[in-house]
Protein backbone atom coordinates (compact mmCIF):
# COMPACT_ATOMS: atom_id res chain seq x y z
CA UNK A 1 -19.78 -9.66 -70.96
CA UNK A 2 -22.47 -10.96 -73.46
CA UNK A 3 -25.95 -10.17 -74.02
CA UNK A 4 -28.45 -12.70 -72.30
CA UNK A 5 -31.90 -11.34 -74.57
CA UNK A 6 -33.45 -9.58 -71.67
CA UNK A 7 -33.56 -5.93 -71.46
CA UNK A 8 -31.79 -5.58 -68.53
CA UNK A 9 -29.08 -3.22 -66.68
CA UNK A 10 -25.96 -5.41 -66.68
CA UNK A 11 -24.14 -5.88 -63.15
CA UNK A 12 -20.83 -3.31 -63.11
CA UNK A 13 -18.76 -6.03 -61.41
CA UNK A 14 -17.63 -9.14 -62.58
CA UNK A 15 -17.17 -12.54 -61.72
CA UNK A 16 -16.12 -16.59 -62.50
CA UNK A 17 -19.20 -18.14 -61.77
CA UNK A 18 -19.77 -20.25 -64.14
CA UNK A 19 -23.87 -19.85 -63.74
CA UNK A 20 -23.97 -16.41 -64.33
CA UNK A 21 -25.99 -15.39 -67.30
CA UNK A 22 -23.48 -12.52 -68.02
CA UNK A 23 -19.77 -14.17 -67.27
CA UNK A 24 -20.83 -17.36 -67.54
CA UNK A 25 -22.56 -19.89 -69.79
CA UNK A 26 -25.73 -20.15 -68.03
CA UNK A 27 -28.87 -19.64 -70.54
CA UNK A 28 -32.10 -17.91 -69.87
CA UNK A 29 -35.27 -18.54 -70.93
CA UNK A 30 -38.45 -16.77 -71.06
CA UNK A 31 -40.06 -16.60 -67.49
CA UNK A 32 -39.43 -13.48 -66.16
CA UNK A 33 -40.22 -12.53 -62.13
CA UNK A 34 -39.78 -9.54 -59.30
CA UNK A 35 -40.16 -9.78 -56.25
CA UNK A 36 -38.49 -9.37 -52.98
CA UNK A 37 -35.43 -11.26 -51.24
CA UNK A 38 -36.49 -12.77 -47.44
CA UNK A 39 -33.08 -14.91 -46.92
CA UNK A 40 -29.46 -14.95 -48.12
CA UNK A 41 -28.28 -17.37 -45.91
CA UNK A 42 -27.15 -19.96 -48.33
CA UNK A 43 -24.17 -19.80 -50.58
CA UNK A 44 -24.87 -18.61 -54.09
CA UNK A 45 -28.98 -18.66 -53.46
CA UNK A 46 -31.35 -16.57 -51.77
CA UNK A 47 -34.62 -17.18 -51.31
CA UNK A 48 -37.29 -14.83 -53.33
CA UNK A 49 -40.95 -14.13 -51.81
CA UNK A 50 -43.32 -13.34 -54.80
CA UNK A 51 -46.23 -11.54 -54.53
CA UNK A 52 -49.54 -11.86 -56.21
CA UNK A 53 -53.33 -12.00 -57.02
CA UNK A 54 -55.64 -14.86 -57.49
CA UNK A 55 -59.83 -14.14 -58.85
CA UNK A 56 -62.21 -16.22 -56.44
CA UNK A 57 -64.88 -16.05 -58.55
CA UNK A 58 -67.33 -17.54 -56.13
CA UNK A 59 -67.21 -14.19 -53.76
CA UNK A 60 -66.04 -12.10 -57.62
CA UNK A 61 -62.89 -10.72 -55.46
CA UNK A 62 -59.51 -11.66 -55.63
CA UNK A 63 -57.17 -12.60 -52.69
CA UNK A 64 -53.25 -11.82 -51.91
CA UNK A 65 -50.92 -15.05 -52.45
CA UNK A 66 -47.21 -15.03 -51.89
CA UNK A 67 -45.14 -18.26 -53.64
CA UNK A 68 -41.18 -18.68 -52.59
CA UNK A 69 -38.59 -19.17 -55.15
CA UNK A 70 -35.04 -20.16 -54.43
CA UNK A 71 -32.80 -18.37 -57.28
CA UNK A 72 -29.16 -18.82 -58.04
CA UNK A 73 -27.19 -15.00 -56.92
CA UNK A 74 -24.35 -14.66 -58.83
CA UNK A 75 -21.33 -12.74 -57.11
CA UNK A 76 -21.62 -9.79 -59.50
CA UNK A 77 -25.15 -9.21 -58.40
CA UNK A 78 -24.78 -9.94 -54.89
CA UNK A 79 -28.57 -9.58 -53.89
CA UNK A 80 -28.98 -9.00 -49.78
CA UNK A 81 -32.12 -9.30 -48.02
CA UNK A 82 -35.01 -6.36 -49.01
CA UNK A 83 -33.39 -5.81 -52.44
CA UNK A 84 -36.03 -5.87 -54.74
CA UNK A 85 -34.98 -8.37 -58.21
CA UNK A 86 -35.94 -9.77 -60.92
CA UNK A 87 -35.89 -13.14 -61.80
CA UNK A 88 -35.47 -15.19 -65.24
CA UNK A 89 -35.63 -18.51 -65.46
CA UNK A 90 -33.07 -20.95 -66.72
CA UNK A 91 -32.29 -24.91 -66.72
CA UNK A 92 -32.08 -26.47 -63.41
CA UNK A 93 -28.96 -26.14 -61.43
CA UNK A 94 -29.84 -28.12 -58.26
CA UNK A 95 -32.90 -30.10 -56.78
CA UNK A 96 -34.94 -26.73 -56.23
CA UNK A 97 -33.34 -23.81 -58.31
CA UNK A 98 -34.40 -23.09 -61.72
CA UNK A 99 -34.35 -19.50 -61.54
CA UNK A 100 -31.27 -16.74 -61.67
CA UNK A 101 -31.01 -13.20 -60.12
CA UNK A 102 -29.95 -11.31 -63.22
CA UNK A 103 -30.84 -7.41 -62.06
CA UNK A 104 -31.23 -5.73 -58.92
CA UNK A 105 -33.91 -2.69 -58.50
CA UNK A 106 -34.11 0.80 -57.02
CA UNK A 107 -36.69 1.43 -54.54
């Protein structure tokens, strides 16, 4: 297993996939997410709903957004839907995933 930069619990199992950050050769780079899984219905991706908070300032308030971001799930991780993850970003690996699941979180 090899260190990927990111200060992160690494995954107890481990796997062949050859785009996982930890087993594999799959680099990282700096863009770092959480947020919560809403589908794992495709092979090796699930589908991440991200959270967050835009400033209107015409009304000075801000209002709730949520984006979707498809991220490769390596078998070692094996995120289900509700986990909570975090997300890093790394080179494309299809038409619409650029990000990887490298750590699942409690609560």
């Amino acid at each position: 297993m090899q260190s990927i930069g990111i200060s992160v619990k690494p995954p107890k199992k481990g796997c062949k996939d050859k785009n996982c950050p930890f087993h594999g050769t799959l680099p990282v780079r700096k863009s770092i997410f959480n947020g919560v899984v809403v589908s794992n219905r495709m092979r090796d991706t699930v589908v991440v709903r991200r959270d967050y908070h835009r400033y209107v300032s015409k009304y000075k308030r801000y209002e709730r957004r949520h984006s979707s971001i498809p991220a490769h799930n390596p078998p070692c991780i094996n995120a289900k839907k509700g986990d909570n993850v975090k997300l890093a970003e790394c080179r494309p690996l299809s038409k619409s995933v650029s990000f990887v699941v490298i750590e699942k979180m409690e609560g």
